[in-house]
Protein backbone atom coordinates (compact mmCIF):
# COMPACT_ATOMS: atom_id res chain seq x y z
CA UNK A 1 -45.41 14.72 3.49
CA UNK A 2 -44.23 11.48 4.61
CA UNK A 3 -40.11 10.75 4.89
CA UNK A 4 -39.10 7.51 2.83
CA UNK A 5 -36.38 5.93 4.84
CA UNK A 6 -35.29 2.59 4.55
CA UNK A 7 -34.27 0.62 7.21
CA UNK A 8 -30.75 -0.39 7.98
CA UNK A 9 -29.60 -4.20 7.13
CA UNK A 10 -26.92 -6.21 8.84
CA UNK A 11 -27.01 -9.98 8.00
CA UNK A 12 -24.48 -12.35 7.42
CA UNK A 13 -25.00 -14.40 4.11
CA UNK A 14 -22.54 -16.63 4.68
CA UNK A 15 -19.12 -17.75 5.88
CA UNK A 16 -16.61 -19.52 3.82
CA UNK A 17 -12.96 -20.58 3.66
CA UNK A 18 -11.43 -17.98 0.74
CA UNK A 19 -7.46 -19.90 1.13
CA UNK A 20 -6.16 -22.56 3.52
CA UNK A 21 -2.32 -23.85 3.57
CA UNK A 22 -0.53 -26.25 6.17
CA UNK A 23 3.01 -26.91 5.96
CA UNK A 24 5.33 -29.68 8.22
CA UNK A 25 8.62 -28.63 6.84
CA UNK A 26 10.46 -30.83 9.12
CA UNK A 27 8.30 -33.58 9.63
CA UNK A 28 8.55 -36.83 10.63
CA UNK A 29 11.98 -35.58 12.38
CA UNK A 30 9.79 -32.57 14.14
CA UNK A 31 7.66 -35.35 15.79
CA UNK A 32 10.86 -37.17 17.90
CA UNK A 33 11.68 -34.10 19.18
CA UNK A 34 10.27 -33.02 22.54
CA UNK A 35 7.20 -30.22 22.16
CA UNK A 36 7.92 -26.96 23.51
CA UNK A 37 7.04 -24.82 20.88
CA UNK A 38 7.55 -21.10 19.38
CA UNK A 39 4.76 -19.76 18.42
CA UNK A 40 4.18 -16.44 16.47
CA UNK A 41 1.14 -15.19 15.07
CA UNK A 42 0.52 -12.89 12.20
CA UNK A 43 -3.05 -11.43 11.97
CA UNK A 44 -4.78 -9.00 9.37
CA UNK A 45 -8.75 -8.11 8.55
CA UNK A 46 -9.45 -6.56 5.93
CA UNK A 47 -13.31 -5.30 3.77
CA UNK A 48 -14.24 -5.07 0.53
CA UNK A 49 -17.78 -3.77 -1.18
CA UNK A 50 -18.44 -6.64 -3.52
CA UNK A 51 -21.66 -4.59 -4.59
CA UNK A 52 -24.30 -2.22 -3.53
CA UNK A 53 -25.47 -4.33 -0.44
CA UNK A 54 -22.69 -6.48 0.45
CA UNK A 55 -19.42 -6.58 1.79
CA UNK A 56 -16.83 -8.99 1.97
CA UNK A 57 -14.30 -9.45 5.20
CA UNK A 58 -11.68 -11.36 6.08
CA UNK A 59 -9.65 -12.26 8.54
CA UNK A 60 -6.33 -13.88 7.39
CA UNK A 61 -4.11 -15.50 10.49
CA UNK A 62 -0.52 -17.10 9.85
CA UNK A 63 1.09 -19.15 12.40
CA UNK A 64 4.57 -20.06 12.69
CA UNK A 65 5.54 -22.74 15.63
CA UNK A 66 9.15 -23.55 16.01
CA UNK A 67 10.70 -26.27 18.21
CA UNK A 68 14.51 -26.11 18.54
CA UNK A 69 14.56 -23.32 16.37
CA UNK A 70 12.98 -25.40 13.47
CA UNK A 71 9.80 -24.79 12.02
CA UNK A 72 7.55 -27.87 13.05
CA UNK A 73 4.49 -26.28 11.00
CA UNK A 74 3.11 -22.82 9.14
CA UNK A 75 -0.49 -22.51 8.83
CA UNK A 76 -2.29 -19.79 6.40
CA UNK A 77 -6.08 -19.21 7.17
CA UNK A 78 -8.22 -16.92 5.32
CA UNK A 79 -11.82 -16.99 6.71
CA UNK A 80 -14.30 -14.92 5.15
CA UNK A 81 -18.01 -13.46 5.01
CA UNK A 82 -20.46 -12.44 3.15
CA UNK A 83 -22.27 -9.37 4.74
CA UNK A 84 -25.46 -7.17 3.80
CA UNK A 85 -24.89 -4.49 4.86
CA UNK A 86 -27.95 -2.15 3.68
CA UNK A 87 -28.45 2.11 5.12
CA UNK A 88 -26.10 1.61 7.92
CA UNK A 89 -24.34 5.33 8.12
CA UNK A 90 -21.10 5.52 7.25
CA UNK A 91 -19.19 6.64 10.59
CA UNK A 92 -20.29 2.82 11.62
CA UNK A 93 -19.56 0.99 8.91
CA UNK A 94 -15.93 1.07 9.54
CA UNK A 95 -16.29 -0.46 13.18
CA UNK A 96 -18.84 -3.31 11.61
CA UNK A 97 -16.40 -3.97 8.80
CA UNK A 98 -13.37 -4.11 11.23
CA UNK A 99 -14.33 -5.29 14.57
CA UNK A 100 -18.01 -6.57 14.71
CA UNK A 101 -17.55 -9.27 11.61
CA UNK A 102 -14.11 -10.31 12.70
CA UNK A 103 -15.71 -11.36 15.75
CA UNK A 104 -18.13 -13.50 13.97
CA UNK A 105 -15.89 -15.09 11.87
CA UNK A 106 -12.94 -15.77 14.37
CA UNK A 107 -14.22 -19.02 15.96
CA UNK A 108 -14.94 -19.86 12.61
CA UNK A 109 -11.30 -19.22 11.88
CA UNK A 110 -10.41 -20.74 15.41
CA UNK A 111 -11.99 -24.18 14.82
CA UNK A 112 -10.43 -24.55 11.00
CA UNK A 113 -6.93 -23.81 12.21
CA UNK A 114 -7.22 -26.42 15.29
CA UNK A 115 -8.47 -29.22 13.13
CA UNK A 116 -5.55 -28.49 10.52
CA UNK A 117 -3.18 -28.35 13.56
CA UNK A 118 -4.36 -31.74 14.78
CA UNK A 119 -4.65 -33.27 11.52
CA UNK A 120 -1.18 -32.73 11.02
CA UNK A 121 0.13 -34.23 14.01
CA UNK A 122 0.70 -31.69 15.90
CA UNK A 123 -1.25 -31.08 19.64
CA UNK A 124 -4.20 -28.77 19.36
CA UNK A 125 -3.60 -25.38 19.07
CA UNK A 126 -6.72 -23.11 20.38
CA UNK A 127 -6.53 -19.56 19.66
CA UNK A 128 -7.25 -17.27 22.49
CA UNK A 129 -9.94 -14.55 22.07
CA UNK A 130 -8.84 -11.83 20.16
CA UNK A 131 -10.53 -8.80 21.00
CA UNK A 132 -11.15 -6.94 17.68
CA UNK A 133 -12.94 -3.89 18.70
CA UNK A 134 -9.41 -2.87 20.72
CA UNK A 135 -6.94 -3.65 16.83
CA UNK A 136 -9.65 -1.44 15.07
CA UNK A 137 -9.39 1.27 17.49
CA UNK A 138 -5.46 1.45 17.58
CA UNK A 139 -5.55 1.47 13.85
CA UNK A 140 -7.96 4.31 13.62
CA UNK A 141 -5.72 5.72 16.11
CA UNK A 142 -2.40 5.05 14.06
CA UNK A 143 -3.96 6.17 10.59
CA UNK A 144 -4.69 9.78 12.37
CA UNK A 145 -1.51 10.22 14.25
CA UNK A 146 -0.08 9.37 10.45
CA UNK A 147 -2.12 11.79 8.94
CA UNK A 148 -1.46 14.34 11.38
CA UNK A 149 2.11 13.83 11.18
CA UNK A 150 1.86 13.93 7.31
CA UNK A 151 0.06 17.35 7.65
CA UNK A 152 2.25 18.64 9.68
CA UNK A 153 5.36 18.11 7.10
CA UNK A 154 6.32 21.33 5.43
CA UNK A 155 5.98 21.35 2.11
CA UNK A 156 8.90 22.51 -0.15
């Protein structure tokens, strides 16, 4: 009796841009101003099962930079991939969905927002590394202390 398992798949299938937005509010004034910027940074990654052997993730980054409390630019950035993702079990899916393609599509991400940046006027802005593995652990962390606190709740 011989076992029929199939071997587990991970390959990208490709990488793409899903939404893109740049915005100089205050422009040309925001360029005779001396550059000493604000900048905040809003970042989310999310996963999808498109169909039976892929999955979708993105990673979706706003920036805000402010100089003299004005806002010199906003940038939106959705970058996203196409994964197979074929037999892998299910207690590591969630880590390849949220941490291990992040990482492969954040200089992806990283190069698209400094070319916007720069095409806009504005001096480069590289992204440092973002260390994905360490967000998907505090929000596995954060979804069971929520749970736990949920369970916890008497119920009337």
């Amino acid at each position: 009796m011989s076992e029929n398992k199939e071997q587990s798949q991970f390959a990208l299938q490709r990488i793409y841009t899903k939404d893109i937005s740049f915005e100089a509010p205050n422009s040309p004034a925001a360029f005779t101003k001396q550059w000493k910027p604000e900048v905040k940074l809003d970042l989310n990654t999310s996963g999808r099962k498109v169909d039976e052997q892929h999955y979708e993730v993105s990673v979706k980054i706003t920036i805000t930079a402010k100089n003299d409390d004005e806002t010199a630019f906003l940038v939106e950035l959705v970058q996203c991939g196409l994964f197979a993702v074929v037999n892998i079990p299910e207690q590591q899916l969630g880590a390849m969905l949220g941490a291990i393609c992040p990482n492969i599509l954040f200089p992806y991400l990283r190069e698209n927002i400094d070319s916007l940046v720069v095409k806009g006027g504005f001096p480069a802005l590289m992204l440092a590394p973002i260390n994905f593995e360490a967000l998907y652990q505090k929000r596995l962390q954060e979804a069971q202390a929520a749970q736990k606190e949920a369970s916890e709740q008497p119920t009337h």
